[in-house]
PDB file of N, CA and C in Angstrom:
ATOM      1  N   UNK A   1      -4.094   8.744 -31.036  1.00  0.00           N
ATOM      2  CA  UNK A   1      -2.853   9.233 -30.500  1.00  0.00           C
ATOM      3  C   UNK A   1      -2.730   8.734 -29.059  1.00  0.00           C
ATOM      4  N   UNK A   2      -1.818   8.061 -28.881  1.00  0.00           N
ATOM      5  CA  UNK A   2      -1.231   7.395 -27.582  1.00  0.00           C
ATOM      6  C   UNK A   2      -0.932   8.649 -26.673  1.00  0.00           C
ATOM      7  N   UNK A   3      -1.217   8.817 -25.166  1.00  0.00           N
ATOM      8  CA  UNK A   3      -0.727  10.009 -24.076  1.00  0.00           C
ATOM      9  C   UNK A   3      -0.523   8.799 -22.842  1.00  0.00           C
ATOM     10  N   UNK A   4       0.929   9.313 -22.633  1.00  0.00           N
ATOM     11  CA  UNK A   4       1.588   8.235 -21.451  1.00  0.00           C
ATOM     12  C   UNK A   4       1.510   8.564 -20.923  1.00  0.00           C
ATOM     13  N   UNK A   5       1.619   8.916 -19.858  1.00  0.00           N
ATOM     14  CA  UNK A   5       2.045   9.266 -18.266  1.00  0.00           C
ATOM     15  C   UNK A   5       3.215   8.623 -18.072  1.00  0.00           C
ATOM     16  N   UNK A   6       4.425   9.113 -18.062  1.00  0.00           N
ATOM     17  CA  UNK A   6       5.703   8.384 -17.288  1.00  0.00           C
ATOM     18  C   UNK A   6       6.592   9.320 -16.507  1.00  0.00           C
ATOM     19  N   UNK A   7       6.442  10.468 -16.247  1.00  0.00           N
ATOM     20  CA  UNK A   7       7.382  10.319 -15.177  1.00  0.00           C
ATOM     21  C   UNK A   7       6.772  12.046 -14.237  1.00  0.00           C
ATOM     22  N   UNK A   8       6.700  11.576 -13.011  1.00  0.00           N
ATOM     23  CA  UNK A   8       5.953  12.332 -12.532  1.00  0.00           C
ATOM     24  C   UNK A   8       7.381  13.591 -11.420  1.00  0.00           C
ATOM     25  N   UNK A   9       7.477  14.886 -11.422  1.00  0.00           N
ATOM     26  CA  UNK A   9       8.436  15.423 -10.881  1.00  0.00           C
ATOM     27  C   UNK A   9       8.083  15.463  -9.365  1.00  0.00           C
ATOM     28  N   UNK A  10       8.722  14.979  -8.643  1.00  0.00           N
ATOM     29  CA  UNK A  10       8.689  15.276  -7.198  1.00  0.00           C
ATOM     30  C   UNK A  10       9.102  16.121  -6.181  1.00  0.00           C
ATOM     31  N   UNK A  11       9.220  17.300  -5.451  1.00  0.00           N
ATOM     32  CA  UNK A  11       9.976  18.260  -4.812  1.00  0.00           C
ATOM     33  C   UNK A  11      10.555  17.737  -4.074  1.00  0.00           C
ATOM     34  N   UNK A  12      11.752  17.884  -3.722  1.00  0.00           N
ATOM     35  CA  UNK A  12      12.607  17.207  -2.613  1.00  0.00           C
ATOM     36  C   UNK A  12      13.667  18.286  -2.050  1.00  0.00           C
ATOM     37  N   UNK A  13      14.112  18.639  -0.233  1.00  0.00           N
ATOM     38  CA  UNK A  13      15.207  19.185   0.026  1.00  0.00           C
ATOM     39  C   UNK A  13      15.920  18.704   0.209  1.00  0.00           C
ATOM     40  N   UNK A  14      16.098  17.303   0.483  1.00  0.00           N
ATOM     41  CA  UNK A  14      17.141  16.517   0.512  1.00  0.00           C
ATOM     42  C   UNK A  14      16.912  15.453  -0.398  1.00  0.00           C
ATOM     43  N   UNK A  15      17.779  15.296  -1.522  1.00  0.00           N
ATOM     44  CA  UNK A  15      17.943  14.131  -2.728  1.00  0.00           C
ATOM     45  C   UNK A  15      18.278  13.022  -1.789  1.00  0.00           C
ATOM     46  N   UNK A  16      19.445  12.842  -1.327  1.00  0.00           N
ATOM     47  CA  UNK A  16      19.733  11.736  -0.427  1.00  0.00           C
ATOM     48  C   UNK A  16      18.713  11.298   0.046  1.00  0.00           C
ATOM     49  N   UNK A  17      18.457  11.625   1.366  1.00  0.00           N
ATOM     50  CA  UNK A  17      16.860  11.240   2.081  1.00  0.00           C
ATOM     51  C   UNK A  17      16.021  10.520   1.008  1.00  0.00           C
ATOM     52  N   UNK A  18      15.521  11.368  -0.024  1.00  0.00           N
ATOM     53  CA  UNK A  18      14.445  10.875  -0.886  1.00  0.00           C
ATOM     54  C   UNK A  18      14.864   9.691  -1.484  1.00  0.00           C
ATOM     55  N   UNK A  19      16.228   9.597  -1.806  1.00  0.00           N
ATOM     56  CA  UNK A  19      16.715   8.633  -2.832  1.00  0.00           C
ATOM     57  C   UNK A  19      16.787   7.128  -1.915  1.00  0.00           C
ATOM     58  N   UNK A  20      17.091   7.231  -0.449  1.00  0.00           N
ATOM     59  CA  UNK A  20      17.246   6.430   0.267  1.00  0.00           C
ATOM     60  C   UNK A  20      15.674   6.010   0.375  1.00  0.00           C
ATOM     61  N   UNK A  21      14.647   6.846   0.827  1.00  0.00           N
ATOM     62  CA  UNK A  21      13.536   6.665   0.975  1.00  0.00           C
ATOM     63  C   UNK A  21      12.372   5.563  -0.415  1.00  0.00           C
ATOM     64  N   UNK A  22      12.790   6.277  -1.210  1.00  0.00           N
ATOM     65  CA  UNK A  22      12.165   5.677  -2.241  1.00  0.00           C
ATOM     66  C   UNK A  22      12.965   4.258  -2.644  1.00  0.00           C
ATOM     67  N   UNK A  23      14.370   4.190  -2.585  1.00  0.00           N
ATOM     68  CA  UNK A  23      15.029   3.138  -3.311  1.00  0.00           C
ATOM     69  C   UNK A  23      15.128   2.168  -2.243  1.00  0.00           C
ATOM     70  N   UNK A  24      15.682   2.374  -0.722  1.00  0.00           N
ATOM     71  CA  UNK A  24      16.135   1.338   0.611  1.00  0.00           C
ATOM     72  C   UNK A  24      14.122   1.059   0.995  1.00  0.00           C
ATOM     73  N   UNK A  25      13.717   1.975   1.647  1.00  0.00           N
ATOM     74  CA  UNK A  25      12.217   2.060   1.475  1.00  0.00           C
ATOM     75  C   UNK A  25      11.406   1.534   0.676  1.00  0.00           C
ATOM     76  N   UNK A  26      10.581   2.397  -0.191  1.00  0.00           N
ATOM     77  CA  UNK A  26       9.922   2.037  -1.003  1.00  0.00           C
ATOM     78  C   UNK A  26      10.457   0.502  -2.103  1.00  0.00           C
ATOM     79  N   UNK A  27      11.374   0.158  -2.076  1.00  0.00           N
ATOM     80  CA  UNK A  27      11.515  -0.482  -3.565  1.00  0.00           C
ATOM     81  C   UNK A  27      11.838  -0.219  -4.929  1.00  0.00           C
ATOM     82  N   UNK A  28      11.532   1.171  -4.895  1.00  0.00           N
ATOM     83  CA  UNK A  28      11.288   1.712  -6.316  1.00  0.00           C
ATOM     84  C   UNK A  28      13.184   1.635  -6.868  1.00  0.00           C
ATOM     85  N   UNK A  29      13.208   0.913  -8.313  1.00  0.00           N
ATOM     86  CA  UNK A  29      14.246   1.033  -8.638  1.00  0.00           C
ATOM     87  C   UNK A  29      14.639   2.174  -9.527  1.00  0.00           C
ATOM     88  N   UNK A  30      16.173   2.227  -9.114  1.00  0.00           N
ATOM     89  CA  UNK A  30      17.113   3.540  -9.465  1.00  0.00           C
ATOM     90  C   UNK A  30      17.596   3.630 -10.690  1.00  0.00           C
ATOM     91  N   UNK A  31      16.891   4.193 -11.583  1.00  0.00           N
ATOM     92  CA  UNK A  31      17.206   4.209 -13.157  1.00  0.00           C
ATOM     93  C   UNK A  31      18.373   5.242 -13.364  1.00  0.00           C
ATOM     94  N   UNK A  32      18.302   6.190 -12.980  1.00  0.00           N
ATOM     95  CA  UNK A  32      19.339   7.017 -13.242  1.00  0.00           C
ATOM     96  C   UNK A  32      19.809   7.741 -12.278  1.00  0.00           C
ATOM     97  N   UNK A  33      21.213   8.140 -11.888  1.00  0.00           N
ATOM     98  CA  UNK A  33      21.078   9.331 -10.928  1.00  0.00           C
ATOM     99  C   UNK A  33      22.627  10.166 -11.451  1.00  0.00           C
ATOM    100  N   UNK A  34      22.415  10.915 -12.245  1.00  0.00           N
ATOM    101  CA  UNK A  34      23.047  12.145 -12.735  1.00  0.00           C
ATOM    102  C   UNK A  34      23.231  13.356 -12.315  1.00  0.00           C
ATOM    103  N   UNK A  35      24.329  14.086 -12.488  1.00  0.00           N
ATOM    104  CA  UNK A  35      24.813  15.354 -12.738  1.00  0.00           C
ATOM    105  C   UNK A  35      25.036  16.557 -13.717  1.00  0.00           C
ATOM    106  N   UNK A  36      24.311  16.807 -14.692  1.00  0.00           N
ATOM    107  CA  UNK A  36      24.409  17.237 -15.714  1.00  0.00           C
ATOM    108  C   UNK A  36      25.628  18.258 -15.979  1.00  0.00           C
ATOM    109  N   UNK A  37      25.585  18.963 -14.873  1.00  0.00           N
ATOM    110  CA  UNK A  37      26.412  20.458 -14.832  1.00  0.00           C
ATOM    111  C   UNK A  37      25.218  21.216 -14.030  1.00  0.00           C
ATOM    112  N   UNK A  38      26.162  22.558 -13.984  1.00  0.00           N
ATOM    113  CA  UNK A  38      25.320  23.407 -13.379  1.00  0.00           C
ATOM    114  C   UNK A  38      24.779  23.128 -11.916  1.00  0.00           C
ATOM    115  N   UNK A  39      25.116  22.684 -11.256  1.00  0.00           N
ATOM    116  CA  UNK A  39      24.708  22.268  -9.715  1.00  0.00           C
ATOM    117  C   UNK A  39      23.425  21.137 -10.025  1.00  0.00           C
ATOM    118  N   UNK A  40      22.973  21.080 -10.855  1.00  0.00           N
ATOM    119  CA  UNK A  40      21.842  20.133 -10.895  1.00  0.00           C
ATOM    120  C   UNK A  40      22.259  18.734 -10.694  1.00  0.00           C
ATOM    121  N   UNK A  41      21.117  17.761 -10.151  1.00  0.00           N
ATOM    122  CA  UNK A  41      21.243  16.609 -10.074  1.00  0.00           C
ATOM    123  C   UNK A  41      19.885  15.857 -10.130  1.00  0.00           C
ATOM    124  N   UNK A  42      19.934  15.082 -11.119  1.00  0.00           N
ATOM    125  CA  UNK A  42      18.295  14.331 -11.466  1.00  0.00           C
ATOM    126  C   UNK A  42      18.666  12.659 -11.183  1.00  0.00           C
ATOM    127  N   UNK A  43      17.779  12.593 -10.220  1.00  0.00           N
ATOM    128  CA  UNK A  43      17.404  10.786  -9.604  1.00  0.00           C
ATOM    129  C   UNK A  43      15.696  10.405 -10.117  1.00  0.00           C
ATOM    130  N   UNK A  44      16.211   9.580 -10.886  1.00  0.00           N
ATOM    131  CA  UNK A  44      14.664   9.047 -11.736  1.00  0.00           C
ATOM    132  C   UNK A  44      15.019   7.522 -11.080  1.00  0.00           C
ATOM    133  N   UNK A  45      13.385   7.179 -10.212  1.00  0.00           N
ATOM    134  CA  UNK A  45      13.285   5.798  -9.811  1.00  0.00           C
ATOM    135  C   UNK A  45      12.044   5.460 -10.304  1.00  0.00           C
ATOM    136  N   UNK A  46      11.884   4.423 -10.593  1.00  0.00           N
ATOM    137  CA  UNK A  46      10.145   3.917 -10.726  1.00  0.00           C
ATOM    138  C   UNK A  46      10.040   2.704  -9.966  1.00  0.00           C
ATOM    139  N   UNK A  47       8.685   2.274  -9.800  1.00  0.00           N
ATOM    140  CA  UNK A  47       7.966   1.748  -8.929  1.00  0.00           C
ATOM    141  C   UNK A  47       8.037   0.379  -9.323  1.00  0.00           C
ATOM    142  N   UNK A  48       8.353  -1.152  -9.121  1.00  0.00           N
ATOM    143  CA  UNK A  48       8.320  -2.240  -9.704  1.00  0.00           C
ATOM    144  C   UNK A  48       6.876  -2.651 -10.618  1.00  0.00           C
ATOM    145  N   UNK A  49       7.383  -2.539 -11.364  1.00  0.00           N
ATOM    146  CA  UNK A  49       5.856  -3.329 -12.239  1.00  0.00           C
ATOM    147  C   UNK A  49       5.678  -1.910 -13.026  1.00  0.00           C
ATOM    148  N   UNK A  50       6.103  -0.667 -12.598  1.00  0.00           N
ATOM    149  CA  UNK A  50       5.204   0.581 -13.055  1.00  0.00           C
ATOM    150  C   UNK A  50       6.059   0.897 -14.545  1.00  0.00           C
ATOM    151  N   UNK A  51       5.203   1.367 -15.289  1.00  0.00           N
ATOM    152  CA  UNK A  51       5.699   2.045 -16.656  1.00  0.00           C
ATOM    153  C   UNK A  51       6.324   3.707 -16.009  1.00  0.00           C
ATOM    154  N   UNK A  52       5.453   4.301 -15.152  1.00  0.00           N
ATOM    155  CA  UNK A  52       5.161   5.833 -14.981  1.00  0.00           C
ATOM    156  C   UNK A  52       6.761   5.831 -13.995  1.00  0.00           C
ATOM    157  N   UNK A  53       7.449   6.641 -13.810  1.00  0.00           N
ATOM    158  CA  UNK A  53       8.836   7.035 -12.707  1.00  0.00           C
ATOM    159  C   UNK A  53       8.275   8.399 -11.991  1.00  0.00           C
ATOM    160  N   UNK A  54       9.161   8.468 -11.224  1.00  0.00           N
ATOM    161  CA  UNK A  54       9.211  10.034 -10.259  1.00  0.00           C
ATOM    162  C   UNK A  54      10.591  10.073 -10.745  1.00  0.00           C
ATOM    163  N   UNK A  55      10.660  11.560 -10.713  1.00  0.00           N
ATOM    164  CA  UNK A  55      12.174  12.170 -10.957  1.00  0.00           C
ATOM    165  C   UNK A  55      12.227  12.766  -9.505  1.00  0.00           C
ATOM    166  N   UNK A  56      13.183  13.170  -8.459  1.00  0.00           N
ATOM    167  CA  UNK A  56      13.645  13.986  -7.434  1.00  0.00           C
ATOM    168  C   UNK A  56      15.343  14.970  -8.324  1.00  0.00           C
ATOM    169  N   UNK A  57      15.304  15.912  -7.769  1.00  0.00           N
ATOM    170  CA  UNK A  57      16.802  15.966  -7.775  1.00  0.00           C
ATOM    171  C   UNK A  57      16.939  17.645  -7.660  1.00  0.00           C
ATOM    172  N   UNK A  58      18.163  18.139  -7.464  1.00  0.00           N
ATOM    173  CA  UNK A  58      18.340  19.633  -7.285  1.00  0.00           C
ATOM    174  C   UNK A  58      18.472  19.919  -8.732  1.00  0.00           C
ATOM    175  N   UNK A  59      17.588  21.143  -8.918  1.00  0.00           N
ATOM    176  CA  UNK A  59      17.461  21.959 -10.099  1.00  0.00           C
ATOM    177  C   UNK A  59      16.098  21.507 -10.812  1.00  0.00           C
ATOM    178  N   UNK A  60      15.762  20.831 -10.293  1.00  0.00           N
ATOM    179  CA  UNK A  60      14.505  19.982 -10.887  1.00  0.00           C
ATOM    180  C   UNK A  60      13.252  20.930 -10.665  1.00  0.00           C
ATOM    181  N   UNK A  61      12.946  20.656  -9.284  1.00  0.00           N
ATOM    182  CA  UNK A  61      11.709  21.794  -8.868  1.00  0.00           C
ATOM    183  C   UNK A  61      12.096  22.438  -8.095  1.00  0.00           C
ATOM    184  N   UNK A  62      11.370  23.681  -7.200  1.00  0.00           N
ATOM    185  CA  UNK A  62      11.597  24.609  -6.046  1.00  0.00           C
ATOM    186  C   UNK A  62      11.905  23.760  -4.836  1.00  0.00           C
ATOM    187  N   UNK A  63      12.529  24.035  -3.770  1.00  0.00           N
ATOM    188  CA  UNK A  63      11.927  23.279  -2.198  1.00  0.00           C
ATOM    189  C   UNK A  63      11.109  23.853  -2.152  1.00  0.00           C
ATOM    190  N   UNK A  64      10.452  24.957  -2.335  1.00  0.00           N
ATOM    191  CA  UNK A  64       9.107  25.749  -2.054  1.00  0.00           C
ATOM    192  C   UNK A  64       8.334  25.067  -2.302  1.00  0.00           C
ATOM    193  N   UNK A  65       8.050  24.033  -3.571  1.00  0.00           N
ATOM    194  CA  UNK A  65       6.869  23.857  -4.286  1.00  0.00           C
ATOM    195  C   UNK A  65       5.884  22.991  -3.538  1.00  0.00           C
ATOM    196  N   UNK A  66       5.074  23.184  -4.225  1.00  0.00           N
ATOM    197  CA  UNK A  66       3.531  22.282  -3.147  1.00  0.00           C
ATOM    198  C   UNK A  66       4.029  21.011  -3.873  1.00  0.00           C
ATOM    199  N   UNK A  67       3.936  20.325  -2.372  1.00  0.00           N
ATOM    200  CA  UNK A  67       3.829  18.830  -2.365  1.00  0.00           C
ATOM    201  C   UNK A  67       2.706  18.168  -3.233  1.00  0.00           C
ATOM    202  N   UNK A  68       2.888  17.096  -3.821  1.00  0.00           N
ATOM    203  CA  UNK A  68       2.537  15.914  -4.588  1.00  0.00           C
ATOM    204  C   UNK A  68       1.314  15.666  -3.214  1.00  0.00           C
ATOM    205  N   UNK A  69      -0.069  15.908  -3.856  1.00  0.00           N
ATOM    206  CA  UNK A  69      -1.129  14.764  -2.870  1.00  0.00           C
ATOM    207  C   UNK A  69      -1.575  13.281  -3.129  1.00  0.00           C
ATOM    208  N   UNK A  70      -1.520  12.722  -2.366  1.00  0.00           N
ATOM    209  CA  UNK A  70      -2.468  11.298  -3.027  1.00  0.00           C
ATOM    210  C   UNK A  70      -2.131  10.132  -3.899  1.00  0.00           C
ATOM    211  N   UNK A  71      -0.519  10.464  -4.429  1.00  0.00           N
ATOM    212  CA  UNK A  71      -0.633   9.807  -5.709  1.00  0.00           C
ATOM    213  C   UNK A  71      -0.603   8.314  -5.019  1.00  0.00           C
ATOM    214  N   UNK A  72      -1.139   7.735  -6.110  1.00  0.00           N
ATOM    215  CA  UNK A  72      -1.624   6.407  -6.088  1.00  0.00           C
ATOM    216  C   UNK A  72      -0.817   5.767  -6.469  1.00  0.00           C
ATOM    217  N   UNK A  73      -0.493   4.062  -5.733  1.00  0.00           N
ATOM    218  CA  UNK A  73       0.159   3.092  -6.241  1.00  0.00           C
ATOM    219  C   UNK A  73      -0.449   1.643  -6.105  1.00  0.00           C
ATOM    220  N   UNK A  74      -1.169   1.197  -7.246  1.00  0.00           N
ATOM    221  CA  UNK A  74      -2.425   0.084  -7.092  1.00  0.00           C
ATOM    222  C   UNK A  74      -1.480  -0.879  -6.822  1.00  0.00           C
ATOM    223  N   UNK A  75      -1.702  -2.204  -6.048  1.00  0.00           N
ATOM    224  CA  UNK A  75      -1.385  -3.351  -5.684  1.00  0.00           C
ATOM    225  C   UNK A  75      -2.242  -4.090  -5.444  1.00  0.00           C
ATOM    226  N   UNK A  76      -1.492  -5.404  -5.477  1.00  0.00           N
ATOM    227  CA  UNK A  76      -2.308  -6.954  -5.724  1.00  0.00           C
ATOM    228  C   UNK A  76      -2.868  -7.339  -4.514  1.00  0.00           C
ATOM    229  N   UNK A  77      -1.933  -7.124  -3.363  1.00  0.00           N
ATOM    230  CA  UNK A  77      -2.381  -7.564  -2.135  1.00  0.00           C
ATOM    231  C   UNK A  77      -1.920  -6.424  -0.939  1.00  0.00           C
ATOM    232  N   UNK A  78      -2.987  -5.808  -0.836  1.00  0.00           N
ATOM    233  CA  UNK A  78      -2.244  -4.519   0.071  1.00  0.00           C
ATOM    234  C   UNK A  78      -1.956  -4.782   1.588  1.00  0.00           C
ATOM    235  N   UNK A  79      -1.639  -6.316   2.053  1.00  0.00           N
ATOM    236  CA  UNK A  79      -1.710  -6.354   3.459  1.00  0.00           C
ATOM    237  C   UNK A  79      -0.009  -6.897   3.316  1.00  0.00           C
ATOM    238  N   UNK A  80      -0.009  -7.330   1.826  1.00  0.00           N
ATOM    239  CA  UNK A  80       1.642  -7.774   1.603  1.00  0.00           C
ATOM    240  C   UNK A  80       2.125  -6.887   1.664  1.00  0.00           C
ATOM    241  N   UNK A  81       1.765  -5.548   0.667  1.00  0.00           N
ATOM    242  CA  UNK A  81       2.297  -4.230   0.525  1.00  0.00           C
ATOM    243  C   UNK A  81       2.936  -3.738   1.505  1.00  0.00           C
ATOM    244  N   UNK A  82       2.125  -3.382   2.590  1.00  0.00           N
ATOM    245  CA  UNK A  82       2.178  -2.922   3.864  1.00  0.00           C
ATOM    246  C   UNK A  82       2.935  -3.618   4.439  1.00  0.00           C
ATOM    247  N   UNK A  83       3.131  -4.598   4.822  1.00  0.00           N
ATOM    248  CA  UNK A  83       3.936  -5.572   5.347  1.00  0.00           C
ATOM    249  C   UNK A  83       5.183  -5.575   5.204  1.00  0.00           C
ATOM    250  N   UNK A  84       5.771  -5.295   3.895  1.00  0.00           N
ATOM    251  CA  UNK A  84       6.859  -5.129   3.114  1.00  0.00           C
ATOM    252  C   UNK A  84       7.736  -3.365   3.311  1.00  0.00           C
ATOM    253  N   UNK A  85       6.814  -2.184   3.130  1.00  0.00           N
ATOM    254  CA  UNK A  85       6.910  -1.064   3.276  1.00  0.00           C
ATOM    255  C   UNK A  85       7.252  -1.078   5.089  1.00  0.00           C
ATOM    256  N   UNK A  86       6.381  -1.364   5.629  1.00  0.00           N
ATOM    257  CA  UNK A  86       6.881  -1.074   7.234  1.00  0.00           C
ATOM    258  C   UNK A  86       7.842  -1.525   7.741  1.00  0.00           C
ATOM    259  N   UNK A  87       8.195  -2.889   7.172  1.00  0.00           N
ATOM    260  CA  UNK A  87       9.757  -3.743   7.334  1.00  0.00           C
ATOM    261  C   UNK A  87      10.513  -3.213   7.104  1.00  0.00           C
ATOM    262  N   UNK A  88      10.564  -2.058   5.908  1.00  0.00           N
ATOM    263  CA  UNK A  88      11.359  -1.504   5.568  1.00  0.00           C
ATOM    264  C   UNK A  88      11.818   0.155   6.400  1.00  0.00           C
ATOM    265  N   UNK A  89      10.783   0.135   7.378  1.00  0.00           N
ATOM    266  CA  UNK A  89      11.238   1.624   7.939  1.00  0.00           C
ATOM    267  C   UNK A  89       9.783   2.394   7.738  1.00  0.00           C
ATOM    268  N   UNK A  90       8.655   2.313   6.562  1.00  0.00           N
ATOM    269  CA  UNK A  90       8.353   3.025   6.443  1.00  0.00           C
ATOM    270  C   UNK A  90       6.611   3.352   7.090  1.00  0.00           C
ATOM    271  N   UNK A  91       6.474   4.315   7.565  1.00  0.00           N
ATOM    272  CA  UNK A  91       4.949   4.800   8.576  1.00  0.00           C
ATOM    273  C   UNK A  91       3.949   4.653   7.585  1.00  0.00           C
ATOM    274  N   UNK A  92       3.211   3.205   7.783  1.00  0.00           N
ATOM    275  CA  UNK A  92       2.197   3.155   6.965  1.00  0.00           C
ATOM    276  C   UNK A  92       0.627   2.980   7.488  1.00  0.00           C
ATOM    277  N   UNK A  93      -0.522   3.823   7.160  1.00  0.00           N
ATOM    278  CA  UNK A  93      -1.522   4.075   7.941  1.00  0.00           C
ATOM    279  C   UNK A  93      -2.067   2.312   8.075  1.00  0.00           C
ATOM    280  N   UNK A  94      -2.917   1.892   8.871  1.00  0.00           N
ATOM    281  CA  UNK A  94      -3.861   0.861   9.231  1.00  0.00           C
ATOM    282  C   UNK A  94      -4.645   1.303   7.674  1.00  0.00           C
ATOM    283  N   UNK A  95      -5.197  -0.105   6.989  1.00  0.00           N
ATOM    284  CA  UNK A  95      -5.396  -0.531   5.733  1.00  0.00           C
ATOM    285  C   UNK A  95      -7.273   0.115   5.962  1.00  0.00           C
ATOM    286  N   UNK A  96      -7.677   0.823   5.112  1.00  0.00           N
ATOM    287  CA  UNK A  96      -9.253   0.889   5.383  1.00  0.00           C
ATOM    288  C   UNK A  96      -9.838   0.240   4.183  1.00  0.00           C
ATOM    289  N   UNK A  97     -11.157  -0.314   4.183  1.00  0.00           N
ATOM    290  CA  UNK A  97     -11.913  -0.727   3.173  1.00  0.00           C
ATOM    291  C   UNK A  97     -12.487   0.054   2.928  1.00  0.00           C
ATOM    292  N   UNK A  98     -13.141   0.395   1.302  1.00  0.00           N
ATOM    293  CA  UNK A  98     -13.619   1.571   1.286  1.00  0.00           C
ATOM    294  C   UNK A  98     -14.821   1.210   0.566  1.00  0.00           C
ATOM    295  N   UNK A  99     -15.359  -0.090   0.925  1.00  0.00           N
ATOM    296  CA  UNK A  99     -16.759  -0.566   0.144  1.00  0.00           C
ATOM    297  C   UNK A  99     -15.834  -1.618  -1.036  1.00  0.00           C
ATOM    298  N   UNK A 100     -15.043  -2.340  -1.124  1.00  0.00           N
ATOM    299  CA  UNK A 100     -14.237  -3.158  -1.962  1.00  0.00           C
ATOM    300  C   UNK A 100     -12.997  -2.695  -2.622  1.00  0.00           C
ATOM    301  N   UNK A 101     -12.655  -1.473  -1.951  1.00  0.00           N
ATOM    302  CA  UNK A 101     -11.596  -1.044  -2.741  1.00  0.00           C
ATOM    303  C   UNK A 101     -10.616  -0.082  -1.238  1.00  0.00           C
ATOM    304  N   UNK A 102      -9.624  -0.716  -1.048  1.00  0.00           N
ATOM    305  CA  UNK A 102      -8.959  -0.936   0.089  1.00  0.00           C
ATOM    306  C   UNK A 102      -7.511   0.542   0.036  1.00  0.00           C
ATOM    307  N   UNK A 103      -7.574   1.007   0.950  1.00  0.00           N
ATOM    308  CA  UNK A 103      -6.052   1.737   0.929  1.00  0.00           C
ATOM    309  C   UNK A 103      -5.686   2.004   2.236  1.00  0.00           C
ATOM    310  N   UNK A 104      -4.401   2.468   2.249  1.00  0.00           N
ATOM    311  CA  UNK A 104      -3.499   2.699   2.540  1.00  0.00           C
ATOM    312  C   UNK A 104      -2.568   4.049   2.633  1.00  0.00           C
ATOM    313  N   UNK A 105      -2.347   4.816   3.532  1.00  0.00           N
ATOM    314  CA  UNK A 105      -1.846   5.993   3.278  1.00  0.00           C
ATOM    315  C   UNK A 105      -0.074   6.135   4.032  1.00  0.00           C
ATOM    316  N   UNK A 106       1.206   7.109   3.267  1.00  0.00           N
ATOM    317  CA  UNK A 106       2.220   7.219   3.182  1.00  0.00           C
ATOM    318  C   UNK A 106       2.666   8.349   3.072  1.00  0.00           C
ATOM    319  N   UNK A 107       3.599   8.941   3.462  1.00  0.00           N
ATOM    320  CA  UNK A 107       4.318  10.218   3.228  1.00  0.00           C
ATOM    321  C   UNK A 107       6.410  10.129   3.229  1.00  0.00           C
ATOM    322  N   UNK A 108       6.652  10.786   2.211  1.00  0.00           N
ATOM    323  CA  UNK A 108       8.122  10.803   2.061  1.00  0.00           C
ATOM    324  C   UNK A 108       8.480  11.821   2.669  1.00  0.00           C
ATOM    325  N   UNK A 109       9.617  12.305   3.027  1.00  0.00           N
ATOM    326  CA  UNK A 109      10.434  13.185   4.093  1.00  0.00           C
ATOM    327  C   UNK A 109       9.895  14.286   4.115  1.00  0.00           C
ATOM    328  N   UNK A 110       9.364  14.812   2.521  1.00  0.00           N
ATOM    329  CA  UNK A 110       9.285  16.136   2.340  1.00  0.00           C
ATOM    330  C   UNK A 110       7.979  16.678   2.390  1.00  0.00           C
ATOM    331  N   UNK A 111       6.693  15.614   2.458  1.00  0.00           N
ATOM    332  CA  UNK A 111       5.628  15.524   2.916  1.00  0.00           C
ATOM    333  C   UNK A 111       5.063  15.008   1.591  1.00  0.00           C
ATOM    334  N   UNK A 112       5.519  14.725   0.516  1.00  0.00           N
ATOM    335  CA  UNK A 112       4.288  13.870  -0.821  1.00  0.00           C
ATOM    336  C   UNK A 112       3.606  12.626  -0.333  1.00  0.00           C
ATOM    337  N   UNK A 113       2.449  13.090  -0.383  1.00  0.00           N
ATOM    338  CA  UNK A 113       1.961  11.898   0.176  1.00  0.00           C
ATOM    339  C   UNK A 113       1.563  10.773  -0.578  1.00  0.00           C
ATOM    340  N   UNK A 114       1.197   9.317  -0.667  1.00  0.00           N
ATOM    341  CA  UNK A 114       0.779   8.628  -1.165  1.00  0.00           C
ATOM    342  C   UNK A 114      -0.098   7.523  -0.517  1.00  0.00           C
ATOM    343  N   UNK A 115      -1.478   7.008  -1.825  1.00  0.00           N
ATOM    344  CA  UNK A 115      -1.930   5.909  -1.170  1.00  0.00           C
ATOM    345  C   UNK A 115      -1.697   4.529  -2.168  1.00  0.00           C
ATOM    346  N   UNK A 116      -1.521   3.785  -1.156  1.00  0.00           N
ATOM    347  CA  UNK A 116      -1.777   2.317  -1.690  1.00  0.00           C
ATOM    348  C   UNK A 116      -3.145   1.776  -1.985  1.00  0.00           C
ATOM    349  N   UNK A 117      -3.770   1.173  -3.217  1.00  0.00           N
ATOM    350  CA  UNK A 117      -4.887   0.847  -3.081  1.00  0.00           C
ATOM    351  C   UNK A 117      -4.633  -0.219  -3.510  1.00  0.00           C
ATOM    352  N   UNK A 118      -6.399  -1.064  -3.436  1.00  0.00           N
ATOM    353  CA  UNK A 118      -5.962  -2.672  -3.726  1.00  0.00           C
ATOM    354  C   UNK A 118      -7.433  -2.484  -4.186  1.00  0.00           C
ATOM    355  N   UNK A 119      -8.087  -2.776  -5.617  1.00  0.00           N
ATOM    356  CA  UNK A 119      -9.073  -2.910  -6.364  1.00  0.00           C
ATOM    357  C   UNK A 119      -9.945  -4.362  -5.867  1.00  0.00           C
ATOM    358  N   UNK A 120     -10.797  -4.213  -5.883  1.00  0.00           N
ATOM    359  CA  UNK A 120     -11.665  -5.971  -5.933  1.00  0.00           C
ATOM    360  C   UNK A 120     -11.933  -6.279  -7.128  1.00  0.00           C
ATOM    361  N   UNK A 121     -11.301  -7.407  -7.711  1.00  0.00           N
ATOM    362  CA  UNK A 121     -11.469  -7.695  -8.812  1.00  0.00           C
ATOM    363  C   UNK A 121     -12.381  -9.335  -8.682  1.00  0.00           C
TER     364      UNK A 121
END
């Protein structure tokens, strides 16, 4: 039996912000961004190359809810990565080696944080 991982929920108080953040920012492209009814609004982007998406949107999760730690986004060359992300606006930590396996740390408006890693292959 196949178990995917595709789409991970993100807390957000501002959709805008996030949507700008992840899509002008990050890269991540904008698959959907709907209104269903009911005051709700769901923005599903995913990551280039990625199968897995983040959803943001009102009605989705709490603003209360605990922030997203850590999640990971592996890359080929994390000095391009970085390079690319900071051009774009976004506060990205100085790259550490961690014995052959390299990252990078990030945070979106609402505080989810993320790292970039880069594997030695």
């Amino acid at each position: 039996m196949d178990m995917r991982l595709e789409l991970v929920p993100l807390p957000s108080t501002d959709v805008d912000a996030s949507l700008a953040f992840y899509a002008q920012g990050m890269g991540f492209v904008l698959d959907h961004d709907v209104e269903p009814g009911n005051g709700m609004r769901v923005v599903q982007l995913t990551p280039p190359g990625s199968s897995c998406s983040i959803v943001i949107g009102v009605g989705m999760t709490s603003p209360d809810a605990p922030r997203m730690q850590n999640l990971h986004l592996v890359v080929d060359d994390i000095d391009d990565a970085r390079a690319m992300l900071t051009g774009n606006g976004i506060a990205v930590s100085e790259v550490q080696d961690m014995g052959g396996v390299k990252y990078a740390h990030l945070s979106d408006p609402d505080g989810n944080t993320w790292a970039l890693q880069q594997l030695s292959r």
